[in-house]
N, C-alpha and C. Protein backbone atom coordinates (compact mmCIF):
# COMPACT_ATOMS: atom_id res chain seq x y z
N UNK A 1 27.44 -52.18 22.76
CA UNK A 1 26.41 -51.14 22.76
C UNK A 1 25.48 -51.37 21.57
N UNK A 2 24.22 -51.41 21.83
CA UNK A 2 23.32 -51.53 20.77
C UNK A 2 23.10 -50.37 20.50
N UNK A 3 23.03 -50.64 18.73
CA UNK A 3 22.88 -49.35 17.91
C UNK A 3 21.26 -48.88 18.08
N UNK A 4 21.20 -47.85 17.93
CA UNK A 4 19.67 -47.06 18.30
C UNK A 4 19.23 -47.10 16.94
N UNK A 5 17.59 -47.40 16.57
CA UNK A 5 17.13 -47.86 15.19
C UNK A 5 16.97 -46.49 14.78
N UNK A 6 17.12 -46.26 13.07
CA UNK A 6 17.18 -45.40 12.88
C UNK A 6 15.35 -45.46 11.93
N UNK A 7 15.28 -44.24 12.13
CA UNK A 7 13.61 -43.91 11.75
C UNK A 7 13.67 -43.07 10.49
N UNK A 8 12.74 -43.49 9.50
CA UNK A 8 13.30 -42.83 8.48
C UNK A 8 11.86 -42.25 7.84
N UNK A 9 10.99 -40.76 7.61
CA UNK A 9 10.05 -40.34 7.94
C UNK A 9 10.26 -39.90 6.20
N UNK A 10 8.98 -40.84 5.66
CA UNK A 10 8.54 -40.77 4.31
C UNK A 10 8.56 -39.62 3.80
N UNK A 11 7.49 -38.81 4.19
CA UNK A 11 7.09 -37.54 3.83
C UNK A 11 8.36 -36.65 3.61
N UNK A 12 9.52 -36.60 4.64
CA UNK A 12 10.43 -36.21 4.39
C UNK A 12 11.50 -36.34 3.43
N UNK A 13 11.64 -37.56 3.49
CA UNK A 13 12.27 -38.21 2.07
C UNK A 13 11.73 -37.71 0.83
N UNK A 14 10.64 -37.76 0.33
CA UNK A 14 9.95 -37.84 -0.73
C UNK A 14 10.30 -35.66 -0.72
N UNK A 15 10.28 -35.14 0.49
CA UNK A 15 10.36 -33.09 0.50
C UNK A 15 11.93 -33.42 -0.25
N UNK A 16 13.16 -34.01 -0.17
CA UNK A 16 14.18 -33.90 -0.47
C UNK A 16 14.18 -34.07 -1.86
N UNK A 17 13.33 -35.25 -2.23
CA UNK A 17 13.13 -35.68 -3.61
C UNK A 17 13.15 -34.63 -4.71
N UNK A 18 12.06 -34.20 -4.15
CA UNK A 18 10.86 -33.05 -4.88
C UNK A 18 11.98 -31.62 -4.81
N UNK A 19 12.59 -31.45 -3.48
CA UNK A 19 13.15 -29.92 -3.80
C UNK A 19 15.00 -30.50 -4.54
N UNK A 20 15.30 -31.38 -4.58
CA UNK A 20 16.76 -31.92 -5.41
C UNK A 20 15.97 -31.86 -6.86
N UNK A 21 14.85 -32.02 -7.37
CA UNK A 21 14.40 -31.99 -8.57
C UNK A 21 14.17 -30.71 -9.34
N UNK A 22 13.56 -29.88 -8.02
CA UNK A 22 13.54 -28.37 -8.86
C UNK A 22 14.62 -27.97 -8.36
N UNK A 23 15.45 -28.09 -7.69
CA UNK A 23 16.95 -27.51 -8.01
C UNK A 23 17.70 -27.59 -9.20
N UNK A 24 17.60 -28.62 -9.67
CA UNK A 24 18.22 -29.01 -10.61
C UNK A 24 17.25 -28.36 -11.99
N UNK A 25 16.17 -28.74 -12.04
CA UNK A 25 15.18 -27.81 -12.93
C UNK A 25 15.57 -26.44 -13.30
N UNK A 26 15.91 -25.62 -11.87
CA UNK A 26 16.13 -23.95 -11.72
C UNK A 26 17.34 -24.23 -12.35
N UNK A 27 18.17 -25.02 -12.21
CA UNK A 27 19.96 -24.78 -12.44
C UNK A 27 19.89 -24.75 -13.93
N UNK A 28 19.24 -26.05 -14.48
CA UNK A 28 18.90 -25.92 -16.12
C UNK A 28 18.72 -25.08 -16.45
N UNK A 29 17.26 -24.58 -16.11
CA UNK A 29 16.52 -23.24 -17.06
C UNK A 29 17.44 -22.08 -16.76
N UNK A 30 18.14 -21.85 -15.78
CA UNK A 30 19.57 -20.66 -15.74
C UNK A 30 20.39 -20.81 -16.68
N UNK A 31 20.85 -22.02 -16.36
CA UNK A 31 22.03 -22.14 -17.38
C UNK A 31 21.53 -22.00 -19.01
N UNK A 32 20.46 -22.62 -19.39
CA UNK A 32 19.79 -22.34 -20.61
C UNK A 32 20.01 -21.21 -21.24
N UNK A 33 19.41 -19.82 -20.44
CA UNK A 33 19.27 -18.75 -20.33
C UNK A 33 20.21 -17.91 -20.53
N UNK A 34 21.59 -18.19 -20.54
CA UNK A 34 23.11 -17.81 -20.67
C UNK A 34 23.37 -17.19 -19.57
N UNK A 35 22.90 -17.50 -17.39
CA UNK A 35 23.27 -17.36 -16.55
C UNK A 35 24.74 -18.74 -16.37
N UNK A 36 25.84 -18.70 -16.81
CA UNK A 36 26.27 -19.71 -16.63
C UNK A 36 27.40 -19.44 -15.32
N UNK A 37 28.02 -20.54 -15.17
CA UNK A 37 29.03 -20.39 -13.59
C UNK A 37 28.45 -21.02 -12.75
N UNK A 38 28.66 -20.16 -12.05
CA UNK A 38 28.35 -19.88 -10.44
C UNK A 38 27.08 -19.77 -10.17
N UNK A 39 26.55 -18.78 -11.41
CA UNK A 39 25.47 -17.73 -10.95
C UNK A 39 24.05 -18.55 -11.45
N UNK A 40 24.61 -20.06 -12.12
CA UNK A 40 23.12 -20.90 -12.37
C UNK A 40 22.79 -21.82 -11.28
N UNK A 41 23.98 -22.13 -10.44
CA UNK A 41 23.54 -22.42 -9.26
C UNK A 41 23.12 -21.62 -8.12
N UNK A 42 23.20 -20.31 -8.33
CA UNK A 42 22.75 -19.20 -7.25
C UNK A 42 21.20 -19.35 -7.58
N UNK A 43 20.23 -19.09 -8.81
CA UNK A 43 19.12 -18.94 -9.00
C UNK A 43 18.56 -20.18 -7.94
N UNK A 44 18.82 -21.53 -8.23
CA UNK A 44 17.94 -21.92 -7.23
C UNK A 44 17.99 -22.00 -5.84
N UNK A 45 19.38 -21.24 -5.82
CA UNK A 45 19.69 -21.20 -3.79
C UNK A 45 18.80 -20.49 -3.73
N UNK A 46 18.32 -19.12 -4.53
CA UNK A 46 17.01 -17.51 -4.30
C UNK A 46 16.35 -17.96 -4.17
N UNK A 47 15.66 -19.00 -5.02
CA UNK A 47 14.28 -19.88 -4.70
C UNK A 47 13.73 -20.36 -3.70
N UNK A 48 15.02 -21.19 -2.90
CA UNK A 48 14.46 -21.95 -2.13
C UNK A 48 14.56 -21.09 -1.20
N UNK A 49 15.85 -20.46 -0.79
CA UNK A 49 15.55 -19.44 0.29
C UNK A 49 14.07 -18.44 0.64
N UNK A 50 13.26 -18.13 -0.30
CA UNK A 50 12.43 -17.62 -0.61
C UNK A 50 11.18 -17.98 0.52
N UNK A 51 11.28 -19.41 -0.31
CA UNK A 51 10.40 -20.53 -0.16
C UNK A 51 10.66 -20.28 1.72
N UNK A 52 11.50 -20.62 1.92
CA UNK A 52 11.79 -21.04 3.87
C UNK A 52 11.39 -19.80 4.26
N UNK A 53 11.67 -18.94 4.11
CA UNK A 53 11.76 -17.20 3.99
C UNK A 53 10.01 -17.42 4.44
N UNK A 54 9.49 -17.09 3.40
CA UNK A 54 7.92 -17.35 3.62
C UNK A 54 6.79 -17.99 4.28
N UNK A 55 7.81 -19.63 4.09
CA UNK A 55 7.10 -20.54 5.02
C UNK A 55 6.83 -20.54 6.41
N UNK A 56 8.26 -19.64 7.47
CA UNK A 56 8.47 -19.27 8.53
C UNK A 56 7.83 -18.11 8.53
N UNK A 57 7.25 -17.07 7.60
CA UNK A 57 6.47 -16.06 8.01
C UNK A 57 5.13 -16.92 8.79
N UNK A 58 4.72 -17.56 7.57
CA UNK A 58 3.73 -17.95 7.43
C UNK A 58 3.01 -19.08 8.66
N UNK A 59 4.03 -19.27 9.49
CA UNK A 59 4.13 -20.34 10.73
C UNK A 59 4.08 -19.48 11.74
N UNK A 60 4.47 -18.26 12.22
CA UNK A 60 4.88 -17.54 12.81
C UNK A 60 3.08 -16.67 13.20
N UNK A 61 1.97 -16.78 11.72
CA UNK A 61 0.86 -16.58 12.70
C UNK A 61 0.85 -15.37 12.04
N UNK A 62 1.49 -14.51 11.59
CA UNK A 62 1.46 -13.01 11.75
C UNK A 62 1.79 -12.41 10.04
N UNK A 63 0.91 -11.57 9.52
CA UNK A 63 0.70 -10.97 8.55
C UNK A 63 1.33 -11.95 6.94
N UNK A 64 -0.10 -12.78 7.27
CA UNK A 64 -0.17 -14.01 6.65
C UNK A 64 0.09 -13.52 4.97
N UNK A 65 -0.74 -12.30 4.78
CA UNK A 65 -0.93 -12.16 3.30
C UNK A 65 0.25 -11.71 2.67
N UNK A 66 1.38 -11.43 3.43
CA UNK A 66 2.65 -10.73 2.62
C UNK A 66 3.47 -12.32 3.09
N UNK A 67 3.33 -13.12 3.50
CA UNK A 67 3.45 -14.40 3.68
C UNK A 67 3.59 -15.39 2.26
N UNK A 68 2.09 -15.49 2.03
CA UNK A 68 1.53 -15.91 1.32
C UNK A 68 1.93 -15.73 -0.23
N UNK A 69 1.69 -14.04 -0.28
CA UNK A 69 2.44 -13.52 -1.54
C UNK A 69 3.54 -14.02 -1.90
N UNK A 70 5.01 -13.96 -1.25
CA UNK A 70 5.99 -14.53 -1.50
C UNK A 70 6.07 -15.75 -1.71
N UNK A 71 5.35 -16.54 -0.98
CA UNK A 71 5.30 -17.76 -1.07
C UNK A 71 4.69 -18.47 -2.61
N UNK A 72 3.90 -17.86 -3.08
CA UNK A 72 3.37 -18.19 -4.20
C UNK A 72 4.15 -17.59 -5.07
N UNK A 73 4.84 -16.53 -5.12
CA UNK A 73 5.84 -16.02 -6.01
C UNK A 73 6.90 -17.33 -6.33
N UNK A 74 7.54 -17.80 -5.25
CA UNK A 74 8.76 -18.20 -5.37
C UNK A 74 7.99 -19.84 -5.70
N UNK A 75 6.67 -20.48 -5.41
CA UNK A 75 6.19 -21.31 -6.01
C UNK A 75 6.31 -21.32 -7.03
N UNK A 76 5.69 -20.23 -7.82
CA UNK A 76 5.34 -20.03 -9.09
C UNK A 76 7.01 -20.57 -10.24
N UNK A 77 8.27 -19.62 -9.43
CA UNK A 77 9.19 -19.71 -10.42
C UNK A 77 9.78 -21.16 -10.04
N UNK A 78 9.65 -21.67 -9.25
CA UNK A 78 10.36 -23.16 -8.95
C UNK A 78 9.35 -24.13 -10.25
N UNK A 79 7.42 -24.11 -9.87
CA UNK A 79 6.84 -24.92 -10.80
C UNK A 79 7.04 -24.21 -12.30
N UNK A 80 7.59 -23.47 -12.65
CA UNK A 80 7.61 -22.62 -13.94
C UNK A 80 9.01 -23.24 -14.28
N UNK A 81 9.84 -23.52 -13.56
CA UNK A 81 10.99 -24.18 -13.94
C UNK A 81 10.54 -25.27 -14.53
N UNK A 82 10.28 -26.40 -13.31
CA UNK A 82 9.61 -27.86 -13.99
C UNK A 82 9.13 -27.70 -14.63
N UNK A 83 8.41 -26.86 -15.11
CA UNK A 83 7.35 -27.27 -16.81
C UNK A 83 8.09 -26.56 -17.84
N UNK A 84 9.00 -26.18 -18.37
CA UNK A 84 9.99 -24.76 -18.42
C UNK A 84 10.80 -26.45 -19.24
N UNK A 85 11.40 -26.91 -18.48
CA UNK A 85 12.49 -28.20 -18.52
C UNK A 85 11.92 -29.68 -18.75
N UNK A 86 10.43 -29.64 -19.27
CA UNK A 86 9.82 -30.59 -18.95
C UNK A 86 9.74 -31.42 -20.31
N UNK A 87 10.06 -30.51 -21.55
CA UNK A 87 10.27 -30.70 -22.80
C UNK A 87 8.92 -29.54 -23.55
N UNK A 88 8.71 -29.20 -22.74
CA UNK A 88 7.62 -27.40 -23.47
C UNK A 88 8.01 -26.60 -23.63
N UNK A 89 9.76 -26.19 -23.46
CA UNK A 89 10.34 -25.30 -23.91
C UNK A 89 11.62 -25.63 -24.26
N UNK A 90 12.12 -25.17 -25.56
CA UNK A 90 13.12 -25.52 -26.45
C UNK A 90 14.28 -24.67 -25.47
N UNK A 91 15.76 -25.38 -24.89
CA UNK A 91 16.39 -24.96 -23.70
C UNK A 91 17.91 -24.58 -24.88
N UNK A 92 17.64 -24.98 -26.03
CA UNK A 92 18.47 -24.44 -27.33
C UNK A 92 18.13 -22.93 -27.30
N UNK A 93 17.11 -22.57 -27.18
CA UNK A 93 16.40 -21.34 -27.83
C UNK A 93 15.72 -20.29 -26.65
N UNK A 94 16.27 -20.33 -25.45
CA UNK A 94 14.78 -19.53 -24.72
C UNK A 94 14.39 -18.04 -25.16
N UNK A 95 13.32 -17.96 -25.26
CA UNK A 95 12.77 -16.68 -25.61
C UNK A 95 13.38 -15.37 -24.84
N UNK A 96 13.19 -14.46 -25.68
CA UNK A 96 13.80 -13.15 -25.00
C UNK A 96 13.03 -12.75 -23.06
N UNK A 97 11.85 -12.85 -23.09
CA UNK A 97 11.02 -12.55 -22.26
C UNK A 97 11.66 -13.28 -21.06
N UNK A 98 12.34 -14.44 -21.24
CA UNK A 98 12.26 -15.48 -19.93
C UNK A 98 13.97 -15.20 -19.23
N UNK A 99 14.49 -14.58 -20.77
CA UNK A 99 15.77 -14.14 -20.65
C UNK A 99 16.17 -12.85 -19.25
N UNK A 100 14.77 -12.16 -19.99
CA UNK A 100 14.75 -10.90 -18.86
C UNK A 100 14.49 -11.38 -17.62
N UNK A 101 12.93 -11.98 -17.59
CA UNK A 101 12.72 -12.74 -16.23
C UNK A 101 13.88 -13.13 -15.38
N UNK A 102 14.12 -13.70 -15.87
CA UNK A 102 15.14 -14.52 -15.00
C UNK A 102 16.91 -13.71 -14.80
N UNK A 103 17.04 -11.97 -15.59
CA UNK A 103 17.86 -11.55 -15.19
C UNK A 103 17.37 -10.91 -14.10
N UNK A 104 15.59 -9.98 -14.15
CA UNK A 104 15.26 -9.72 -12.77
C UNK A 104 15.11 -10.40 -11.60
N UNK A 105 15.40 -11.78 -11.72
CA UNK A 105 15.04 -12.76 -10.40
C UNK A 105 15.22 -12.26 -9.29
N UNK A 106 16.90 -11.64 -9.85
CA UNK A 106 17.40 -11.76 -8.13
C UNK A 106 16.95 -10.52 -7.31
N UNK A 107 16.26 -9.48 -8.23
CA UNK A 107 16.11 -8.34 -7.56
C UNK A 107 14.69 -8.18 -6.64
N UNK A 108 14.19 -9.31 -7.50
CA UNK A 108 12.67 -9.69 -7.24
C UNK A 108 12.91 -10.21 -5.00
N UNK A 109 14.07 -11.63 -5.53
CA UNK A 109 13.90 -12.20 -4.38
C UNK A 109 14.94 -11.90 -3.40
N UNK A 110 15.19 -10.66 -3.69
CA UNK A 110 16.27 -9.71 -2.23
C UNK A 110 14.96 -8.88 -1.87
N UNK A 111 14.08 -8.23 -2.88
CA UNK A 111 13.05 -7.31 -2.45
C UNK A 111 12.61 -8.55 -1.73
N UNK A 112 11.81 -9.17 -1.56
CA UNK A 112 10.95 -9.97 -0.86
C UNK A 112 11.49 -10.78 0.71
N UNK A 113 12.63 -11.87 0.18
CA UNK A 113 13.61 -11.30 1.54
C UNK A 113 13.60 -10.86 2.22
N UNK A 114 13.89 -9.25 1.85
CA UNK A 114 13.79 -8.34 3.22
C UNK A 114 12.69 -7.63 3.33
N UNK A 115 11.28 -7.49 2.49
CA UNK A 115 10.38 -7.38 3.21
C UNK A 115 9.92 -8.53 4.13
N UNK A 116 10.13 -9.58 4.05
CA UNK A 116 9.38 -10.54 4.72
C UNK A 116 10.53 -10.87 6.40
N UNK A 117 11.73 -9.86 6.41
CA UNK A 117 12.47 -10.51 7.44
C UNK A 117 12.28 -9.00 8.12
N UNK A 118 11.70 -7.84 7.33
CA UNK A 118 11.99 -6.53 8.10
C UNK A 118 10.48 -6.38 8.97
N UNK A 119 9.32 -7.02 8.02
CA UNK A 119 8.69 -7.58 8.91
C UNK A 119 8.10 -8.49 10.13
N UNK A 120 8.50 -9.25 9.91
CA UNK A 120 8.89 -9.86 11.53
C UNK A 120 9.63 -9.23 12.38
N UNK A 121 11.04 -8.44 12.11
CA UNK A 121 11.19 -7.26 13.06
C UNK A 121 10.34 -6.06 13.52
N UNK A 122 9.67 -5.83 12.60
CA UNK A 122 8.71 -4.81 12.89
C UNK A 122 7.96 -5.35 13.71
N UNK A 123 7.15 -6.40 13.74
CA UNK A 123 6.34 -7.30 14.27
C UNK A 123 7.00 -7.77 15.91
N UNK A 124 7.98 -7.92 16.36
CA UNK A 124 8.50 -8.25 17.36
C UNK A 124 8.88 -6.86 18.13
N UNK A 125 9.28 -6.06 17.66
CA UNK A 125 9.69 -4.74 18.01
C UNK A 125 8.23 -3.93 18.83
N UNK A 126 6.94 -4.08 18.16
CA UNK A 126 5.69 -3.41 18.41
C UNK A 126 5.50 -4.55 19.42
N UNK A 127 5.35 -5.99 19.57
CA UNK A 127 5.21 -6.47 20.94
C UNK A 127 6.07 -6.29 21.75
N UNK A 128 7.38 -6.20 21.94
CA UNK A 128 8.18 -5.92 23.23
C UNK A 128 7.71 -4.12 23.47
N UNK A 129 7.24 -3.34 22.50
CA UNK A 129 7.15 -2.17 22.74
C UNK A 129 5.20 -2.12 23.64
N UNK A 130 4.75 -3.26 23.22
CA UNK A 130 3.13 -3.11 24.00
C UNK A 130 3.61 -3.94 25.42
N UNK A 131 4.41 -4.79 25.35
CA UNK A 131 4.40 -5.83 26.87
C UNK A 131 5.44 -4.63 28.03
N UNK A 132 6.00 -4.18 27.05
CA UNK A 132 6.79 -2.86 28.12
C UNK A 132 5.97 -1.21 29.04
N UNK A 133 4.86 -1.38 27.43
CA UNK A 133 4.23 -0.25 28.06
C UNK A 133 3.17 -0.66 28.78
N UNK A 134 2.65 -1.37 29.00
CA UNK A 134 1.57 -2.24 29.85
C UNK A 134 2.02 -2.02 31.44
N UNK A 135 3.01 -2.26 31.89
CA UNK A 135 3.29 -1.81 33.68
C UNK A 135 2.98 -0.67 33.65
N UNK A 136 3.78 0.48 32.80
CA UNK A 136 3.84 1.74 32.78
C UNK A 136 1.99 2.17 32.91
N UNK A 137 1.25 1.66 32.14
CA UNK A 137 -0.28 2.24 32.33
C UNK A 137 -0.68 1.34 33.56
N UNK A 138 -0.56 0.15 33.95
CA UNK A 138 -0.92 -0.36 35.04
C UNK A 138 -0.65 0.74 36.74
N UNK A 139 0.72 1.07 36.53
CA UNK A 139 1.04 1.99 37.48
C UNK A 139 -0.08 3.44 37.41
N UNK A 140 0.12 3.67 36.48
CA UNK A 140 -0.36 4.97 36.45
C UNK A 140 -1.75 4.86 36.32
N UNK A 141 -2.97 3.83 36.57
CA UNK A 141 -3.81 3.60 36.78
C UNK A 141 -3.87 3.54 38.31
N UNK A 142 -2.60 2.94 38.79
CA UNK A 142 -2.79 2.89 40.45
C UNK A 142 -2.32 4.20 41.08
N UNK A 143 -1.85 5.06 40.68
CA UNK A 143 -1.28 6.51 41.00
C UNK A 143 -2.18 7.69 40.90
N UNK A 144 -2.57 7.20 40.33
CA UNK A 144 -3.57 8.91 39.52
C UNK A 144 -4.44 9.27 40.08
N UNK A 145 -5.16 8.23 41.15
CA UNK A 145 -5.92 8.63 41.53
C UNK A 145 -5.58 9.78 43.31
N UNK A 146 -4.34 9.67 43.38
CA UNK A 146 -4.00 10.19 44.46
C UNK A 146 -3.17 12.12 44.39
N UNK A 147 -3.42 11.71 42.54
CA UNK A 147 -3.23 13.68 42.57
C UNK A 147 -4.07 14.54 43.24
N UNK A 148 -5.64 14.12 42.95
CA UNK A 148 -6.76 15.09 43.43
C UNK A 148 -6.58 15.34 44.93
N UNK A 149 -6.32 14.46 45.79
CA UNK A 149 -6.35 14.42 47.23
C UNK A 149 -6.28 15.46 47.84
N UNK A 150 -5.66 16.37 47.20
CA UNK A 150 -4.44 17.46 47.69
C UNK A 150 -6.18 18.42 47.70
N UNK A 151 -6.45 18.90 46.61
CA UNK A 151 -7.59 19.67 46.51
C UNK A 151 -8.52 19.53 47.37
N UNK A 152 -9.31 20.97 47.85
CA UNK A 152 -10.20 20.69 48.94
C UNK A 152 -11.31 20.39 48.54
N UNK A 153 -11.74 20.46 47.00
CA UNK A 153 -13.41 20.52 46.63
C UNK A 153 -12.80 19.69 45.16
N UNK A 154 -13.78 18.98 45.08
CA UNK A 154 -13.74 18.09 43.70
C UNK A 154 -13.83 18.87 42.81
N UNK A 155 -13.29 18.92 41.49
CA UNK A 155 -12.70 19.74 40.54
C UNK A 155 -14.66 19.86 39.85
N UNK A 156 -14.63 20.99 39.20
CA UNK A 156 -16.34 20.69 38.58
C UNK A 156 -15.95 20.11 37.26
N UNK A 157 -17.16 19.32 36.61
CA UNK A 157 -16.98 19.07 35.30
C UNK A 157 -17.02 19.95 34.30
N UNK A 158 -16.34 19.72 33.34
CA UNK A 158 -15.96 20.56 32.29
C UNK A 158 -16.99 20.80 30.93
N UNK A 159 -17.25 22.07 31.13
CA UNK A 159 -17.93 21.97 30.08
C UNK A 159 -17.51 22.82 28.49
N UNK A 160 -16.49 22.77 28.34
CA UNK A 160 -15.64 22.50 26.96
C UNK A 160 -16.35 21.81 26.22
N UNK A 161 -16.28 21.91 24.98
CA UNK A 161 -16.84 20.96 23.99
C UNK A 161 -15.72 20.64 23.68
N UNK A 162 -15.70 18.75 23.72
CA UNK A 162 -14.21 18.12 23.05
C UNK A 162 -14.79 17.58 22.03
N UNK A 163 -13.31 17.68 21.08
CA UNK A 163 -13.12 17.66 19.42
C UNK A 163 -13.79 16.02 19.51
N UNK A 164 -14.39 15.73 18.41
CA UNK A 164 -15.23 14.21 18.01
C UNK A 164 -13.69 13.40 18.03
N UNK A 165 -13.24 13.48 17.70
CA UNK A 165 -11.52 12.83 17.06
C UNK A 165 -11.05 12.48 18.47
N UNK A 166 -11.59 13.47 19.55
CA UNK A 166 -10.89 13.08 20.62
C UNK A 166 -11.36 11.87 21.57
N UNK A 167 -12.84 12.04 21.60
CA UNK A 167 -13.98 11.21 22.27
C UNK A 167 -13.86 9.51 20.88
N UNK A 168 -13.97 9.60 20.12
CA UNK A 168 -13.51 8.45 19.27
C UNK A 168 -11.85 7.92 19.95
N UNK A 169 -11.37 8.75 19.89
CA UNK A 169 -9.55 7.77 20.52
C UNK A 169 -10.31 7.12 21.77
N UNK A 170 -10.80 8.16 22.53
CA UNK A 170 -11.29 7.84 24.38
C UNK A 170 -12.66 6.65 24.54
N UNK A 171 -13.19 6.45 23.33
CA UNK A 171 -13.71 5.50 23.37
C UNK A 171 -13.31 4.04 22.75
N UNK A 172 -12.25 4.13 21.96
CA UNK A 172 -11.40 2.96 21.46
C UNK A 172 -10.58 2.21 22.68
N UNK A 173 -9.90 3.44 23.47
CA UNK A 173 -9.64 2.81 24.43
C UNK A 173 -10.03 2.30 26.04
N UNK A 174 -11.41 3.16 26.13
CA UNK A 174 -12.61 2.57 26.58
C UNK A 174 -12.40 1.23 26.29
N UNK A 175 -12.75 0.33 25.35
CA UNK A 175 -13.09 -0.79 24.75
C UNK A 175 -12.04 -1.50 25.07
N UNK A 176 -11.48 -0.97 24.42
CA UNK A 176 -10.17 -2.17 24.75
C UNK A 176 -9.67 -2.64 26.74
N UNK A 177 -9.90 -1.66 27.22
CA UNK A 177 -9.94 -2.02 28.75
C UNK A 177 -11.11 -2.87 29.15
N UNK A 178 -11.94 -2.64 28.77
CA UNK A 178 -12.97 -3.25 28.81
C UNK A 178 -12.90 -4.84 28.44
N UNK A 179 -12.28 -4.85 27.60
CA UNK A 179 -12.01 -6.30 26.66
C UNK A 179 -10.83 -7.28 27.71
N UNK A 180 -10.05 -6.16 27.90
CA UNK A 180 -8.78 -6.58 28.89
C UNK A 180 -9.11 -6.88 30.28
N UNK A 181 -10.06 -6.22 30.75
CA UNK A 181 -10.30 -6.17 32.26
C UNK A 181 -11.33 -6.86 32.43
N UNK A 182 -12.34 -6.71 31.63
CA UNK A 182 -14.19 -7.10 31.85
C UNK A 182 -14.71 -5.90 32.55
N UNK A 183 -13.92 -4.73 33.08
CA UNK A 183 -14.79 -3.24 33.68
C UNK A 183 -14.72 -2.49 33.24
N UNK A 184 -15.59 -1.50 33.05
CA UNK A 184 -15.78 -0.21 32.38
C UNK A 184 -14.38 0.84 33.04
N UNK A 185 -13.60 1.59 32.00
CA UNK A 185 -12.52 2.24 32.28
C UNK A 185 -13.30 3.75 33.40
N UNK A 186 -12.34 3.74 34.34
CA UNK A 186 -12.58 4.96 35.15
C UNK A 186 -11.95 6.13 34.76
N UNK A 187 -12.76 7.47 35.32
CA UNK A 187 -12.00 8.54 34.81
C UNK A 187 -10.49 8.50 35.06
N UNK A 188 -10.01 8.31 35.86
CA UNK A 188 -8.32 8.24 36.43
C UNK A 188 -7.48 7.76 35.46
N UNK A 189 -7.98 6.59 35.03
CA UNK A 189 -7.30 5.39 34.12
C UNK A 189 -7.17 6.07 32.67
N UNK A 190 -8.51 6.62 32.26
CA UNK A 190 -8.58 7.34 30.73
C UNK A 190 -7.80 8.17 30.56
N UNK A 191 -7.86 9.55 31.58
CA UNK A 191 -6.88 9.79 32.25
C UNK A 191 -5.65 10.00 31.64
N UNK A 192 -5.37 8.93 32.61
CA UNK A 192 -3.85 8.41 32.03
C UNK A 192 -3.25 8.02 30.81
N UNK A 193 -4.25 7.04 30.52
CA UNK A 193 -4.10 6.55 28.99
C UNK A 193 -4.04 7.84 28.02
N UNK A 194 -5.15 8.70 28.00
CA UNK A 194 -5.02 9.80 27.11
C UNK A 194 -3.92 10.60 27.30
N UNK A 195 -3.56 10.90 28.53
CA UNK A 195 -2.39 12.54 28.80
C UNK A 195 -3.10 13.44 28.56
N UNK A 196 -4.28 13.34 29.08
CA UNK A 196 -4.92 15.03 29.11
C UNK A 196 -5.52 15.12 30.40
N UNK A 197 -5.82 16.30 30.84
CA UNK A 197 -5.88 17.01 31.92
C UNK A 197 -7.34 16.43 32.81
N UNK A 198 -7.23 16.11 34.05
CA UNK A 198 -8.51 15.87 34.61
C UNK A 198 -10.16 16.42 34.34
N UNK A 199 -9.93 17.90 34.26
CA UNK A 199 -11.28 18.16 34.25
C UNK A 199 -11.66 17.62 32.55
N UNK A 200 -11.00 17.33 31.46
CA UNK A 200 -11.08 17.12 30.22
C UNK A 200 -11.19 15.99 29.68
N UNK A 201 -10.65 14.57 30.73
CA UNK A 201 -11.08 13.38 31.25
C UNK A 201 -12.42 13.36 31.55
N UNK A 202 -13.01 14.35 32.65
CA UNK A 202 -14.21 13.99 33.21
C UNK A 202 -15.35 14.53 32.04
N UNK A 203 -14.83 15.47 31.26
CA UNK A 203 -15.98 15.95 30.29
C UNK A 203 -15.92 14.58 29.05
N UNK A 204 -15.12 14.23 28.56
CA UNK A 204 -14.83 13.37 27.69
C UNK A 204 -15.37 11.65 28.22
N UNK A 205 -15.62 11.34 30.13
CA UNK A 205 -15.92 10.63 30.21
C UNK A 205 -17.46 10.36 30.16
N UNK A 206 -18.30 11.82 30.15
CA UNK A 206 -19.67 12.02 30.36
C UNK A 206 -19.69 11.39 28.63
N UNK A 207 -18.88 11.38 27.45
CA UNK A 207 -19.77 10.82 26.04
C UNK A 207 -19.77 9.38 26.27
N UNK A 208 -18.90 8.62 26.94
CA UNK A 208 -18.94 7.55 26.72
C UNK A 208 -19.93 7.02 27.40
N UNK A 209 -21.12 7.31 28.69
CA UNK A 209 -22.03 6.76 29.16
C UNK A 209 -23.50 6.94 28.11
């Protein structure tokens, strides 16, 4: 059996390089710091986790700037390591300030963590909650129009004055059907979408022309 050639992808090599270097960087400047044990190799597991944490927000398309934030956070303390260990800071002596820093790390990168993982749930939760309610208004766009039937005389239009707050919602979602469909929304459909009463539809549909 011939062996299958193995492919060996630079760029990748050289990502292992670079993150085995600030691992080892983070593990120093911990241990420096009098995090010793266990817990100087935990600082740069937070890091990098961070780092993936972010990067997958940030791939994913969706609320780039709390993405981003983290991402440059956990940049920041990985390149702050390397220059930290680079011989610019005496690892005999670290200053009180970096002492603290680096006891808040971890609280820093559990907060961020789980904002950045509770968002993407949030984020997945509001699309299965719009792709679910979408039949539900599709139906009731095809239904609604068969309440009136029953009545012998077309209902008159209403002449109520509706609240501005209300005609602003009824024209947002005007638009958006519009955007979705390419046709102007019918009274039936608004209707529906709103949950308010026919004759209050038809007065509310006279602002939008």
């Amino acid at each position: 059996m011939r062996a299958l050639p193995v492919r060996i992808d630079a760029v990748l090599v050289q990502a292992l390089i670079a993150a085995a270097l600030s691992f080892a960087h983070l593990h120093d400047l911990a241990l420096a710091a009098g995090q010793d044990g266990w817990k100087a190799w935990a600082y740069p597991v937070s890091v990098d986790l961070l780092l993936v944490a972010a990067w997958r927000r940030l791939r994913s398309g969706e609320a780039k700037a709390a993405g981003w934030c983290w991402f440059l956070v956990a940049l920041t303390a990985s390149l702050g390591a390397n220059v930290a260990t680079a011989g610019l800071l005496d690892l005999n002596d670290v200053p009180d300030w970096l002492r603290i820093l680096l006891a808040g790390w971890p609280a820093i990168a559990f907060l961020g963590g789980t904002l950045l993982a509770h968002g993407a749930t949030a984020d997945a939760s509001t699309r299965e909650h719009e792709s679910a309610s979408e039949p539900m208004t599709s139906e009731a766009s095809v239904s609604a129009p068969e309440l009136p039937a029953a009545e012998s005389e077309p209902a008159p239009p209403s002449t109520a004055p509706v609240p501005p707050a209300l005609v602003t919602l009824a024209r947002k979602v005007a638009d958006e059907h519009r955007a979705r469909t390419g046709t102007p929304i019918d009274t039936s459909t608004l209707r529906a979408r709103l949950g308010v009463p026919l004759p209050l539809a038809e007065a509310i549909s006279t602002h939008l022309t």
